[in-house]
C-alpha atoms as a PDB file:
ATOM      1  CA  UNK A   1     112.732 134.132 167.383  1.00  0.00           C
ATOM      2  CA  UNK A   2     110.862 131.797 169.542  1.00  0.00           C
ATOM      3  CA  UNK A   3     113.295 132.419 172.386  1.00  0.00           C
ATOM      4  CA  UNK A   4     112.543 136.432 171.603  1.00  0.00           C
ATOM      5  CA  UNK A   5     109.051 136.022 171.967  1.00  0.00           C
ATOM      6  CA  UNK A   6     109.030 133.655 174.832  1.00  0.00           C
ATOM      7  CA  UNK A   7     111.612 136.504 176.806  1.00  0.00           C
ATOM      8  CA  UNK A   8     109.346 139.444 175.915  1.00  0.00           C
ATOM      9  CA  UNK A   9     106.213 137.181 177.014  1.00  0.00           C
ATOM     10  CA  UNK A  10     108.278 137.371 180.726  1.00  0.00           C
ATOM     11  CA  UNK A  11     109.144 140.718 180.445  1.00  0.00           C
ATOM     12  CA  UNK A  12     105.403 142.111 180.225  1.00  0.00           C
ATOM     13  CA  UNK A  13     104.146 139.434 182.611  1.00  0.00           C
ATOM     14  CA  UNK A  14     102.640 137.237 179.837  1.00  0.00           C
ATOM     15  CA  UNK A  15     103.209 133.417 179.918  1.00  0.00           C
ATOM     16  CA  UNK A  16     103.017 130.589 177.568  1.00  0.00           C
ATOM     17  CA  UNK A  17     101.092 128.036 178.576  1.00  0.00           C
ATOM     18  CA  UNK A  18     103.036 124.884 181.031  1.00  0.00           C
ATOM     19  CA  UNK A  19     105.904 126.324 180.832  1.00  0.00           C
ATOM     20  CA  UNK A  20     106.528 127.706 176.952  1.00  0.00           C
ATOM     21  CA  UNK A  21     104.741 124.557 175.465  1.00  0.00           C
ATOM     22  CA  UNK A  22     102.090 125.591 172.872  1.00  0.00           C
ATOM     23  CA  UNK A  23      98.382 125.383 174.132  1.00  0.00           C
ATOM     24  CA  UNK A  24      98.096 122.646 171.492  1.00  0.00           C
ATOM     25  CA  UNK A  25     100.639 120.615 172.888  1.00  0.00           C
ATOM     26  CA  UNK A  26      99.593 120.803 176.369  1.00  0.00           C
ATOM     27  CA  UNK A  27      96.114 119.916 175.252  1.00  0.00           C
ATOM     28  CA  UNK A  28      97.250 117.067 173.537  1.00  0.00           C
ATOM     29  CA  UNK A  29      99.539 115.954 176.572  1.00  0.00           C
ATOM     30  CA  UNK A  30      96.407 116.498 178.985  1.00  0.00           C
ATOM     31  CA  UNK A  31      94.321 113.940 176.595  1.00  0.00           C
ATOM     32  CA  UNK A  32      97.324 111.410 176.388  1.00  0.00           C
ATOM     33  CA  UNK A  33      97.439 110.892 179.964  1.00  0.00           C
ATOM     34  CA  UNK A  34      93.095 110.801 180.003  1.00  0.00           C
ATOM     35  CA  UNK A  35      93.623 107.901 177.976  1.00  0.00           C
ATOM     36  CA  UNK A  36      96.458 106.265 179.679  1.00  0.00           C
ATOM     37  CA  UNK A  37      94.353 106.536 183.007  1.00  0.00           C
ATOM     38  CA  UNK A  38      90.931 105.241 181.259  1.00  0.00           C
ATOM     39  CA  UNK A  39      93.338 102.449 180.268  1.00  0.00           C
ATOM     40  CA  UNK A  40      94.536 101.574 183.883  1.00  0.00           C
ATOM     41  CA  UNK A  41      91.313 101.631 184.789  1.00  0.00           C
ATOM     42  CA  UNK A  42      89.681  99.438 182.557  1.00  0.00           C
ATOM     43  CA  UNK A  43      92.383  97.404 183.036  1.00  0.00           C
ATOM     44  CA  UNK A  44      92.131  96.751 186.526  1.00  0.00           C
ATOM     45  CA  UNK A  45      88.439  96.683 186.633  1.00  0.00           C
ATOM     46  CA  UNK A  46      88.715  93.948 184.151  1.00  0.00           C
ATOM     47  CA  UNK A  47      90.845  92.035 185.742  1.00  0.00           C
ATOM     48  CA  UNK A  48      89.252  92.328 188.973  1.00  0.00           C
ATOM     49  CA  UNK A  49      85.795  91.453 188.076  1.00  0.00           C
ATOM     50  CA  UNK A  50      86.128  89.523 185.737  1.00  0.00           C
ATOM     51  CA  UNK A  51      89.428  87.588 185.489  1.00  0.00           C
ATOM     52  CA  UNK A  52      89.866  87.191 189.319  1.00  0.00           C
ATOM     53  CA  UNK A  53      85.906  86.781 189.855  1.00  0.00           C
ATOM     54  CA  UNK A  54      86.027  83.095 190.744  1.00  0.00           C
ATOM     55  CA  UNK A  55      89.461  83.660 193.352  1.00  0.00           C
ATOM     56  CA  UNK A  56      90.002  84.346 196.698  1.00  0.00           C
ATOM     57  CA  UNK A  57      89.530  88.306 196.048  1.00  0.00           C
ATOM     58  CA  UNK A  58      85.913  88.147 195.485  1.00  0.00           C
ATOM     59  CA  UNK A  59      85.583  86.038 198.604  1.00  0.00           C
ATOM     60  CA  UNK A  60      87.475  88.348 200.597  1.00  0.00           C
ATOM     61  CA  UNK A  61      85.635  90.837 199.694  1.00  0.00           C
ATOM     62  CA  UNK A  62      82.036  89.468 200.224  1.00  0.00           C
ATOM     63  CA  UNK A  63      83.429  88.473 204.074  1.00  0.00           C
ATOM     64  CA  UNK A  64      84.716  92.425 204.578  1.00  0.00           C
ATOM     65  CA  UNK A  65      81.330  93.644 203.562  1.00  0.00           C
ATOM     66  CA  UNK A  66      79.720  91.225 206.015  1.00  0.00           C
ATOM     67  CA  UNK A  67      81.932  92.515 208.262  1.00  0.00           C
ATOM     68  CA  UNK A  68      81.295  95.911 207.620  1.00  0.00           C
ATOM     69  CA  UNK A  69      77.150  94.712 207.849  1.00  0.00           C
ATOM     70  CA  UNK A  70      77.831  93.474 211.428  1.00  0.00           C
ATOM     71  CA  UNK A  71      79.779  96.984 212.572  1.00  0.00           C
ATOM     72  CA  UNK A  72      76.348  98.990 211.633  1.00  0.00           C
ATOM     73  CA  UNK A  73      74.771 100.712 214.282  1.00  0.00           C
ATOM     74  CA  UNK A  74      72.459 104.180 214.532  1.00  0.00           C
ATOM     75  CA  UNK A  75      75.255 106.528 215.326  1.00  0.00           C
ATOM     76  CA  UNK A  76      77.831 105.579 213.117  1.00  0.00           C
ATOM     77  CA  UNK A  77      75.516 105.374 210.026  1.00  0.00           C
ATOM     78  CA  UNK A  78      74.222 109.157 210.973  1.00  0.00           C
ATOM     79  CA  UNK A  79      78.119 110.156 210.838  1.00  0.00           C
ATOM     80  CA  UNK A  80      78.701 108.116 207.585  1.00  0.00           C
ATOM     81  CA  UNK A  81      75.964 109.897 205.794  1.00  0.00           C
ATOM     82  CA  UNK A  82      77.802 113.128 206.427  1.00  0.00           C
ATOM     83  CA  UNK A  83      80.825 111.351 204.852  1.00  0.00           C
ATOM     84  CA  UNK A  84      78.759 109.995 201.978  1.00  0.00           C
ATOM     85  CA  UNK A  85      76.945 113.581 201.338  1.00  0.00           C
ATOM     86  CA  UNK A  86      80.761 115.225 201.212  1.00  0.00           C
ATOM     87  CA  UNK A  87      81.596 113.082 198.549  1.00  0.00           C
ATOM     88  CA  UNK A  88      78.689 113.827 196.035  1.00  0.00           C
ATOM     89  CA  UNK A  89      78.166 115.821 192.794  1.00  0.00           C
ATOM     90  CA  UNK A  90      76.843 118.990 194.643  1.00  0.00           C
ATOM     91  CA  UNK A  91      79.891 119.393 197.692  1.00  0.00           C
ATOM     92  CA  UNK A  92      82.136 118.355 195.459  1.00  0.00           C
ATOM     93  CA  UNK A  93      81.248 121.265 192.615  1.00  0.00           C
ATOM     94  CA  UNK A  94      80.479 123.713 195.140  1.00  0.00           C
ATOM     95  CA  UNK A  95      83.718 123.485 196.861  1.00  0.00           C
ATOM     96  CA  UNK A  96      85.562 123.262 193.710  1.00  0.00           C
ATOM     97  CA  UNK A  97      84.355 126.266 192.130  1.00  0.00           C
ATOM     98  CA  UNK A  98      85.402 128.062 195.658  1.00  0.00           C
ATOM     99  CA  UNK A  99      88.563 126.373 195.253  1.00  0.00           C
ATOM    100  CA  UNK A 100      89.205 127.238 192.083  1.00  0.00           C
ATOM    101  CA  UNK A 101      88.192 131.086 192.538  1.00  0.00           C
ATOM    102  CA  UNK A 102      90.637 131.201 195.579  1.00  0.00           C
ATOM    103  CA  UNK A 103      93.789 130.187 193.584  1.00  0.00           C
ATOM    104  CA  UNK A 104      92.741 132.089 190.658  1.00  0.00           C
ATOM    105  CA  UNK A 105      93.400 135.351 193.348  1.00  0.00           C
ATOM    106  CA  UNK A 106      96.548 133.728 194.826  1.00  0.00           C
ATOM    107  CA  UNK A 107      98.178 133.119 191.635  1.00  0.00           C
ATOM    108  CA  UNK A 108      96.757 136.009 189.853  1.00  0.00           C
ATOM    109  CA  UNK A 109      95.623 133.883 186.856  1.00  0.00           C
ATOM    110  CA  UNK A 110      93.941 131.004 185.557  1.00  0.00           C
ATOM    111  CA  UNK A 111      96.719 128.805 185.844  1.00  0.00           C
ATOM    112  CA  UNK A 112      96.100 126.958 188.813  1.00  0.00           C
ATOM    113  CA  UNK A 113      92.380 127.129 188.637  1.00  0.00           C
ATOM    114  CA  UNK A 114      92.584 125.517 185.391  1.00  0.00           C
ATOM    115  CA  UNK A 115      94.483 122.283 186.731  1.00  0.00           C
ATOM    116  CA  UNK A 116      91.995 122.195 189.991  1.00  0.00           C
ATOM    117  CA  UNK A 117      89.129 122.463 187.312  1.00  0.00           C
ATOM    118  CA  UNK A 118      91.058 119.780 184.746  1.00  0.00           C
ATOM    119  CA  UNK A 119      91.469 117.767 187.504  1.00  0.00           C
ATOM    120  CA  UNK A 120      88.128 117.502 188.784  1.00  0.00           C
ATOM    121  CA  UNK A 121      86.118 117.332 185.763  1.00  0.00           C
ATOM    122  CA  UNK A 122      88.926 114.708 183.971  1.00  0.00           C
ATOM    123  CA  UNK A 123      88.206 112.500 187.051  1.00  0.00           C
ATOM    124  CA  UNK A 124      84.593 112.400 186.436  1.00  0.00           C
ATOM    125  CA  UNK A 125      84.542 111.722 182.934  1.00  0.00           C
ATOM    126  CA  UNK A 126      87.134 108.708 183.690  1.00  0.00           C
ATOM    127  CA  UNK A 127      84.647 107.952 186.508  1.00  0.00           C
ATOM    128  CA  UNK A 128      82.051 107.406 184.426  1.00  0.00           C
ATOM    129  CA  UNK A 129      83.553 105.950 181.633  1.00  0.00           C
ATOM    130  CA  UNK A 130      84.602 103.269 183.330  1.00  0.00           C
ATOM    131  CA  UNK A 131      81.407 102.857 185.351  1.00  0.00           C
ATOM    132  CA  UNK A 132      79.342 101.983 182.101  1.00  0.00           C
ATOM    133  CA  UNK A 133      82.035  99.747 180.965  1.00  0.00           C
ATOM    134  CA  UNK A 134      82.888  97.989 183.415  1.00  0.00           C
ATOM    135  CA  UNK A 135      79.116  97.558 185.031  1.00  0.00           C
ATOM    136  CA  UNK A 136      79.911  95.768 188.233  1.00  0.00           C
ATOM    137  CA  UNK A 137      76.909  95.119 190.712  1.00  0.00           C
ATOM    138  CA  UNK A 138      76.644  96.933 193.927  1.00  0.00           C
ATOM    139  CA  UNK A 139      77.992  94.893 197.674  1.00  0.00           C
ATOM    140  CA  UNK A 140      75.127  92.367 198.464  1.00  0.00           C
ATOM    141  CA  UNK A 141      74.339  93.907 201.561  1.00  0.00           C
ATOM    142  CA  UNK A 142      71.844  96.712 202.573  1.00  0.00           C
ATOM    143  CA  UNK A 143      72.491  99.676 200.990  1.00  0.00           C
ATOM    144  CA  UNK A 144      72.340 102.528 203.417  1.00  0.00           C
ATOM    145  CA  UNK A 145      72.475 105.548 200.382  1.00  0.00           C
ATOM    146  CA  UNK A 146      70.486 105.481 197.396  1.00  0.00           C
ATOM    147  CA  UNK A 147      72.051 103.944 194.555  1.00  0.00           C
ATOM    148  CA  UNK A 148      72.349 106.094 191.497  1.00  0.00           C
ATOM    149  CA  UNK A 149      72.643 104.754 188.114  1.00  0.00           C
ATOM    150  CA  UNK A 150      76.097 104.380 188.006  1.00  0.00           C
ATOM    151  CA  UNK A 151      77.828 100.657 188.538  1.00  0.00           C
ATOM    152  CA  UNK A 152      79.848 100.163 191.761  1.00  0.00           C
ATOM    153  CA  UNK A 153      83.756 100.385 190.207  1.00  0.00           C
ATOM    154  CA  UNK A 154      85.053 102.492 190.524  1.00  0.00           C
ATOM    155  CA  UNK A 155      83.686 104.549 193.528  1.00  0.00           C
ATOM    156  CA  UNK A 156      82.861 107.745 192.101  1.00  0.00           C
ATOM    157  CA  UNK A 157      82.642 110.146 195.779  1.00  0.00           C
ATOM    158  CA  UNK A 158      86.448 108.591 196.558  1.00  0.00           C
ATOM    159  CA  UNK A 159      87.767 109.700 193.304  1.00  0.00           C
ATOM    160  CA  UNK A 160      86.250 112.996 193.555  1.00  0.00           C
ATOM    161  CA  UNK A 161      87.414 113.717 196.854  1.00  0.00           C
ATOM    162  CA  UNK A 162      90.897 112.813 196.136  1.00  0.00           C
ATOM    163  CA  UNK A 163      90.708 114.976 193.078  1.00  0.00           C
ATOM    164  CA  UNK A 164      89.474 118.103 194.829  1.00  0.00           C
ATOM    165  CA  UNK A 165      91.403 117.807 197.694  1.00  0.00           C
ATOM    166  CA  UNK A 166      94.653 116.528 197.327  1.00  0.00           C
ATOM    167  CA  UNK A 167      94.562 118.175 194.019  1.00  0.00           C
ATOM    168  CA  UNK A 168      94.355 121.533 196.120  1.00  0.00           C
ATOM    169  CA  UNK A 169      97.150 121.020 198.071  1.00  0.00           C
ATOM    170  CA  UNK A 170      99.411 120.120 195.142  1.00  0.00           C
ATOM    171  CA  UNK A 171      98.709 123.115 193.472  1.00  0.00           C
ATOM    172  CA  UNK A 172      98.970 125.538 196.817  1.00  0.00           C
ATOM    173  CA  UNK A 173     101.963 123.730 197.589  1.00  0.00           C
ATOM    174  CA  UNK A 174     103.170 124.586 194.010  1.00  0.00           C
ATOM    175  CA  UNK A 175     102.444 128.337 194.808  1.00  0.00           C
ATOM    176  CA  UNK A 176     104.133 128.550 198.036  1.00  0.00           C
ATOM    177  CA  UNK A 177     106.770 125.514 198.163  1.00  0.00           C
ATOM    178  CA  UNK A 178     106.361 125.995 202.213  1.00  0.00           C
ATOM    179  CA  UNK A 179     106.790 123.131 203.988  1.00  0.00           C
ATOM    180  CA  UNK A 180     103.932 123.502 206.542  1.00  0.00           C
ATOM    181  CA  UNK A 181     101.261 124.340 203.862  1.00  0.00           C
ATOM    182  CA  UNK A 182     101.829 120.598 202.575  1.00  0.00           C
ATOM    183  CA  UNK A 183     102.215 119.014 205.731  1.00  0.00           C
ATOM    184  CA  UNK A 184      98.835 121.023 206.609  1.00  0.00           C
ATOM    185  CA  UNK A 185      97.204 120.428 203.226  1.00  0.00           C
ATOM    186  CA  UNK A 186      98.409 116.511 203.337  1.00  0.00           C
ATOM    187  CA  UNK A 187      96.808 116.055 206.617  1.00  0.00           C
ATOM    188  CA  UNK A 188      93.243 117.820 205.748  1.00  0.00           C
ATOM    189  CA  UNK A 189      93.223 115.876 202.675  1.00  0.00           C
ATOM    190  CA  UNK A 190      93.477 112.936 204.122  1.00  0.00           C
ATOM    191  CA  UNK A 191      90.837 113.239 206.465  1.00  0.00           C
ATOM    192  CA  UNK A 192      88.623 114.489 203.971  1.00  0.00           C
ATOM    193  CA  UNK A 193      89.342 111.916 201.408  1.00  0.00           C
ATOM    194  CA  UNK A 194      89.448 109.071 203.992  1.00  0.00           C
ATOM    195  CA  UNK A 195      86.149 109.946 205.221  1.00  0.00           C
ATOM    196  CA  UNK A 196      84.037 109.736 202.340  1.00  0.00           C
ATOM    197  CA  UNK A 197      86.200 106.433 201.604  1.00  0.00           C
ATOM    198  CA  UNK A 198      85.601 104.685 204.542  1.00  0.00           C
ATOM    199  CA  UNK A 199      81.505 106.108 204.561  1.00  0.00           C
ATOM    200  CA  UNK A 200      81.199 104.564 201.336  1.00  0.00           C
ATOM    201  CA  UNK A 201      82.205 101.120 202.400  1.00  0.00           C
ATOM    202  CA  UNK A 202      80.516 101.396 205.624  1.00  0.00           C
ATOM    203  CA  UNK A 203      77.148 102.312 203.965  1.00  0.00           C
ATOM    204  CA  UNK A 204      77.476  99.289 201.720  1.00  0.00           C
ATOM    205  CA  UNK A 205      77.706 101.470 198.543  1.00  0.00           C
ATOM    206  CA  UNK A 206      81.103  99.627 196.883  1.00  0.00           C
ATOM    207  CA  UNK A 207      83.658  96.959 197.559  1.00  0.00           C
ATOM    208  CA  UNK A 208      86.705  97.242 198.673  1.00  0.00           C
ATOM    209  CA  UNK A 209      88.686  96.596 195.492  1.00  0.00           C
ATOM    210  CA  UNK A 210      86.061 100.032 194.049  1.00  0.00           C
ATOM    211  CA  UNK A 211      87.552 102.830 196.585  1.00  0.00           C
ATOM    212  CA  UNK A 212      91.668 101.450 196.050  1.00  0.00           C
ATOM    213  CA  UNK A 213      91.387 101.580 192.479  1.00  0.00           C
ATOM    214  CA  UNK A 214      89.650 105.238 192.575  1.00  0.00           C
ATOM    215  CA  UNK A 215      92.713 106.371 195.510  1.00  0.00           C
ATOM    216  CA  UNK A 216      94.926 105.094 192.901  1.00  0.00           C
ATOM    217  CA  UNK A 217      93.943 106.356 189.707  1.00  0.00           C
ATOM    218  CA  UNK A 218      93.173 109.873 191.048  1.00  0.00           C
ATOM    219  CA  UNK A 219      96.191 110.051 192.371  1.00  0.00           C
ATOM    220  CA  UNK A 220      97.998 108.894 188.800  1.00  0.00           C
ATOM    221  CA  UNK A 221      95.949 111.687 187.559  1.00  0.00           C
ATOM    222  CA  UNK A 222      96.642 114.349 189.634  1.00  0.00           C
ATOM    223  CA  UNK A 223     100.366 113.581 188.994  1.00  0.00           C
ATOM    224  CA  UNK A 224     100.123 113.519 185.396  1.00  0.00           C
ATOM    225  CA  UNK A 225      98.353 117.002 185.244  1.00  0.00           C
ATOM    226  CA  UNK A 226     100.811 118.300 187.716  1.00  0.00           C
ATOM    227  CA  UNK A 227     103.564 117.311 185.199  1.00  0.00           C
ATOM    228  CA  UNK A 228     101.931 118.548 182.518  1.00  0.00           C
ATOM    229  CA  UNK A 229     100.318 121.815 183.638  1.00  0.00           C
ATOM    230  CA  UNK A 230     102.046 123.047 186.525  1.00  0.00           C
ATOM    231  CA  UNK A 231     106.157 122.217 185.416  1.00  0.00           C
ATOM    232  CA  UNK A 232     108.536 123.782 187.159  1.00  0.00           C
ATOM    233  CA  UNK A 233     106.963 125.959 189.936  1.00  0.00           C
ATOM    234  CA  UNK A 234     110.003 128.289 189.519  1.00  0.00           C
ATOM    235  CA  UNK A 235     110.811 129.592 186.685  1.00  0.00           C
ATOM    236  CA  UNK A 236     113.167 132.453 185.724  1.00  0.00           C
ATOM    237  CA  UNK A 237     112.524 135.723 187.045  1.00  0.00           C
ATOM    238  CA  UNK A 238     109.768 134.166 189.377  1.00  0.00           C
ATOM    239  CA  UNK A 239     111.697 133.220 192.909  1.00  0.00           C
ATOM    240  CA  UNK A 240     109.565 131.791 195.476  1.00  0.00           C
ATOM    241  CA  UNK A 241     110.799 132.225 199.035  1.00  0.00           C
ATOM    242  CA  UNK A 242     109.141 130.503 201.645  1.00  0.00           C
ATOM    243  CA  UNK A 243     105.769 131.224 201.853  1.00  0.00           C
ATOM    244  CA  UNK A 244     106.038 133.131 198.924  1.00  0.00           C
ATOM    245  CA  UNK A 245     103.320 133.141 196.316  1.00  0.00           C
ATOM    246  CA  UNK A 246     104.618 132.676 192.740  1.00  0.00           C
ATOM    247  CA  UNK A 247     104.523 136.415 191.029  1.00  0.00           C
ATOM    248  CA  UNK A 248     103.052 137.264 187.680  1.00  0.00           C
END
């Protein structure tokens, strides 16, 4: 019966969602690996500020912002704030809903737009969870942005940008499985991502040890969602050639 119902689904052009799982299910999947994330994030911020406080890391750390203090000069921090700026709440949403609306057209559904949107708003709430946990004071050098009320770990604009972007190309890349639109995609990304990164430091706004854990758990998060809401780009009846939107 379920197969029945699954094959007439494909037949009228209806789908189940993530690939015949329940909605329940995938819901519950999507909240296992929230949790699993918060976790590695915790977990590194503890041990980072507070088991390997009194190491070598923290010293390290304190000499890179220095560093970073002594490379400061009028043009670069004009080009940073641009970085910074492309990194915060309002870019970030604004490009995301545009995003979102674009792949909701190219894959003639929700779909994709729903793990762009997952994605985004997922990493923020882990964001912040872990901010007010975790409550680690700001670099102790001049701090070229206005601090908002969140602690420094993790940074906040890095995770976001990786979210939005690279999130983007996994799901266009999904939709087309052409080789150039990831290379493309991989290479935008990047730059994108990498600039708000390397802004943040510059400007003095986290340490080191803030941006690598938010590259790493956005990415873990992206990966999990892409497993769990976008399985198996092809599926029967749906060929994609190259270049080839998936067809509903």
């Amino acid at each position: 019966m379920v197969q029945a119902r699954t094959d007439a689904r494909r037949r009228s052009g209806q789908r189940t969602p993530a690939g015949g799982r329940s909605l329940p299910r995938v819901i519950g999947a999507v909240l296992l690996a929230f949790v699993l994330v918060e976790a590695l994030i915790l977990g590194l911020g503890i041990l980072i500020t507070r088991v390997l406080d009194d190491t070598g890391l923290h010293t390290a750390e304190g000499e890179a912002e220095k560093a970073i203090q002594d490379l400061r000069d009028p043009s670069l921090n004009g080009v940073t704030a641009v970085g910074s700026w492309a990194g915060a709440t309002v870019p970030i949403i604004v490009l995301g809903a545009i995003a979102c609306l674009v792949l909701w057209r190219l894959g003639r559904g929700p779909r994709f737009a729903a793990f762009l949107a997952v994605a985004v708003v997922g990493e923020t709430l882990l964001f912040l969870i872990a901010s007010v946990i975790i409550d680690r004071n700001r670099p102790d050098i001049p701090h070229l942005d206005e601090a908002p009320p969140t602690s420094s770990f993790p940074s906040g604009h890095t995770a976001a940008s990786v979210a939005l972007t690279f999130g983007l190309v996994i799901a266009l890349y999904t939709l087309y499985r052409a080789r150039k639109v990831l290379a493309i995609g991989l290479v935008l990304a990047t730059l994108y991502a990498g600039f708000v990164l390397v802004s943040r430091l510059y400007r003095g706004m986290h340490w080191p040890t803030d941006v690598a854990t938010s590259v790493l758990f956005a990415s873990v998060w992206l990966l999990s969602l892409k497993a769990i809401l976008l399985p198996g780009a092809r599926e029967p009846g749906n060929a994609v050639g190259a270049g080839e939107p998936l067809k509903r």
